[in-house]
C-alpha atoms as a PDB file:
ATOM      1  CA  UNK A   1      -6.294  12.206  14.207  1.00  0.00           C
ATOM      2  CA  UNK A   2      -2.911  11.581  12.855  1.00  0.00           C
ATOM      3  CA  UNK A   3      -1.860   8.178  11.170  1.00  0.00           C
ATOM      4  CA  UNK A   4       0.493   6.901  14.719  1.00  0.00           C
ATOM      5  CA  UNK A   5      -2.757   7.165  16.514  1.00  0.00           C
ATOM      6  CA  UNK A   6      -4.521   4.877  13.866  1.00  0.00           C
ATOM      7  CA  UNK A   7      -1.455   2.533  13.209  1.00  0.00           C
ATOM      8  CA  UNK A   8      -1.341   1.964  17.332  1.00  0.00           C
ATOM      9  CA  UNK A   9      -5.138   1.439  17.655  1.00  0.00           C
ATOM     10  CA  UNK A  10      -5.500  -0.483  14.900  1.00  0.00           C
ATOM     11  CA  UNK A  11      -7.771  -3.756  16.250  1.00  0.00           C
ATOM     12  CA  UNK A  12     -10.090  -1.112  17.108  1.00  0.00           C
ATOM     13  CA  UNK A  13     -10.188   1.017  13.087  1.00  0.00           C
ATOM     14  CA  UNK A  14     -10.088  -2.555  11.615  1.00  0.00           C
ATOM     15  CA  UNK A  15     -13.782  -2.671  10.972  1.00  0.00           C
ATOM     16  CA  UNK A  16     -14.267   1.520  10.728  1.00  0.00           C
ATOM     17  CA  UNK A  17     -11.628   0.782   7.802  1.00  0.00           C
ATOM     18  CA  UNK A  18     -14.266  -1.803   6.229  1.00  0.00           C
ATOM     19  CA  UNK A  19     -17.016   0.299   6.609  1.00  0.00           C
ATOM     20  CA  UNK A  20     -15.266   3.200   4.530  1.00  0.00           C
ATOM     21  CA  UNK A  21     -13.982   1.104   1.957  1.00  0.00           C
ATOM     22  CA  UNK A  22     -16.462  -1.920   1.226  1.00  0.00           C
ATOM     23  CA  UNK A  23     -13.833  -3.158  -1.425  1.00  0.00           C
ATOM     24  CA  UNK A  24     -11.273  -4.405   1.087  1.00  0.00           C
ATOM     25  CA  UNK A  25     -11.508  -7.741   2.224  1.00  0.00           C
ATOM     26  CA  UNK A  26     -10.818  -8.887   5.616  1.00  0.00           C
ATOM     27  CA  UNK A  27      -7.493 -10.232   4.537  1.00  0.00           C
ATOM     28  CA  UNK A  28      -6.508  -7.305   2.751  1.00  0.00           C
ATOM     29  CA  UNK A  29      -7.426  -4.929   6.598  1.00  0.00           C
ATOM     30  CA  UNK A  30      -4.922  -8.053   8.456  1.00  0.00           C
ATOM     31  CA  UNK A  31      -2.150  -7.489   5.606  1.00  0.00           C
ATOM     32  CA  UNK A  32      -2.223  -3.996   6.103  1.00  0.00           C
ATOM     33  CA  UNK A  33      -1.455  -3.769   9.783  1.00  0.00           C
ATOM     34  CA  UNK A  34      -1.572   0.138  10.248  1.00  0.00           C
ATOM     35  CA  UNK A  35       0.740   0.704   7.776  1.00  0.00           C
ATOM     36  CA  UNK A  36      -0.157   3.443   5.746  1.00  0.00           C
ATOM     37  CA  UNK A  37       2.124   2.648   2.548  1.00  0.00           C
ATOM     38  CA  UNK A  38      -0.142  -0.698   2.619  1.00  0.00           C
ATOM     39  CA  UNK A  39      -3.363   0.849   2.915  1.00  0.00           C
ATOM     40  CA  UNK A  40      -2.796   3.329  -0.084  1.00  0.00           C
ATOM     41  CA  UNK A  41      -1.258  -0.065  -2.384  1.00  0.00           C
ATOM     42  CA  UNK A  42      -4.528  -1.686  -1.222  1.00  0.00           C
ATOM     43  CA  UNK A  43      -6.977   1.131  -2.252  1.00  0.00           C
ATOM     44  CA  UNK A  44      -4.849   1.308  -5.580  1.00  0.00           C
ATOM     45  CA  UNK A  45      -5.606  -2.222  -6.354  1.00  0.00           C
ATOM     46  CA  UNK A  46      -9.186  -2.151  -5.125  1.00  0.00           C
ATOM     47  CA  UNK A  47     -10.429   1.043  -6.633  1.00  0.00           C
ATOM     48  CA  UNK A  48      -8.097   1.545  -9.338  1.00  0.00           C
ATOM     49  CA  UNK A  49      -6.472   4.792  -7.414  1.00  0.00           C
ATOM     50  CA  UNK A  50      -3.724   6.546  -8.429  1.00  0.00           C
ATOM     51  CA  UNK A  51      -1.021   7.107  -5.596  1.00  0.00           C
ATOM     52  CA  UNK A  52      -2.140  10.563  -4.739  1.00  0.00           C
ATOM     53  CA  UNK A  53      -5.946   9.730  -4.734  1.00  0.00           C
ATOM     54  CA  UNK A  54      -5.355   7.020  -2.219  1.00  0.00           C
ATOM     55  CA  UNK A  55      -3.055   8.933  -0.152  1.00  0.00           C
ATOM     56  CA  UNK A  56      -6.281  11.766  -0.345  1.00  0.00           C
ATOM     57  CA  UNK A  57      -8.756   9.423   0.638  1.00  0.00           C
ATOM     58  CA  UNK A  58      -6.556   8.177   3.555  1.00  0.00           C
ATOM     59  CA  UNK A  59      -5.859  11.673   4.828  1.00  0.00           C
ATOM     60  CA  UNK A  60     -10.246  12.282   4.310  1.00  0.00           C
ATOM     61  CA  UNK A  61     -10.733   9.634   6.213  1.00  0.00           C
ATOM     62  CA  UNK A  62      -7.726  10.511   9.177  1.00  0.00           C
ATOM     63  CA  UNK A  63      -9.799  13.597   9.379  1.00  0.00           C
ATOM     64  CA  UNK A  64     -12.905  12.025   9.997  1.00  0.00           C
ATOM     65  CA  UNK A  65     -11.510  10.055  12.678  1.00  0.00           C
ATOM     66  CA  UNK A  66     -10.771  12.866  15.280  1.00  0.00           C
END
């Protein structure tokens, strides 16, 4: 599944998105909105990511989601 599909479904990945990453906080899945660029800031300042290991755990988890 590719990030548009994700980004226009997004009330139903909100709590799928929980679920894979326990460290986000409700607010932080509303602030995001389906927007990738948020998602990867988010998992940097959760997890202590660098850029590229968030944008590999997003693309893990797009995968997942076919």
């Amino acid at each position: 599944m590719n990030w548009d599909q994700i980004e226009g479904n997004w009330k139903q990945f909100k709590g799928n998105m929980r679920q894979q990453w326990g460290k986000l906080t409700e607010d932080d899945v509303d602030q995001i909105e389906g927007k990738r660029e948020e998602l990867a800031g988010k998992l940097q300042e959760r997890y202590g990511y660098a850029r590229e290991k968030a944008e590999e755990e997003i693309d893990r988890y797009c995968d997942t989601c076919k």
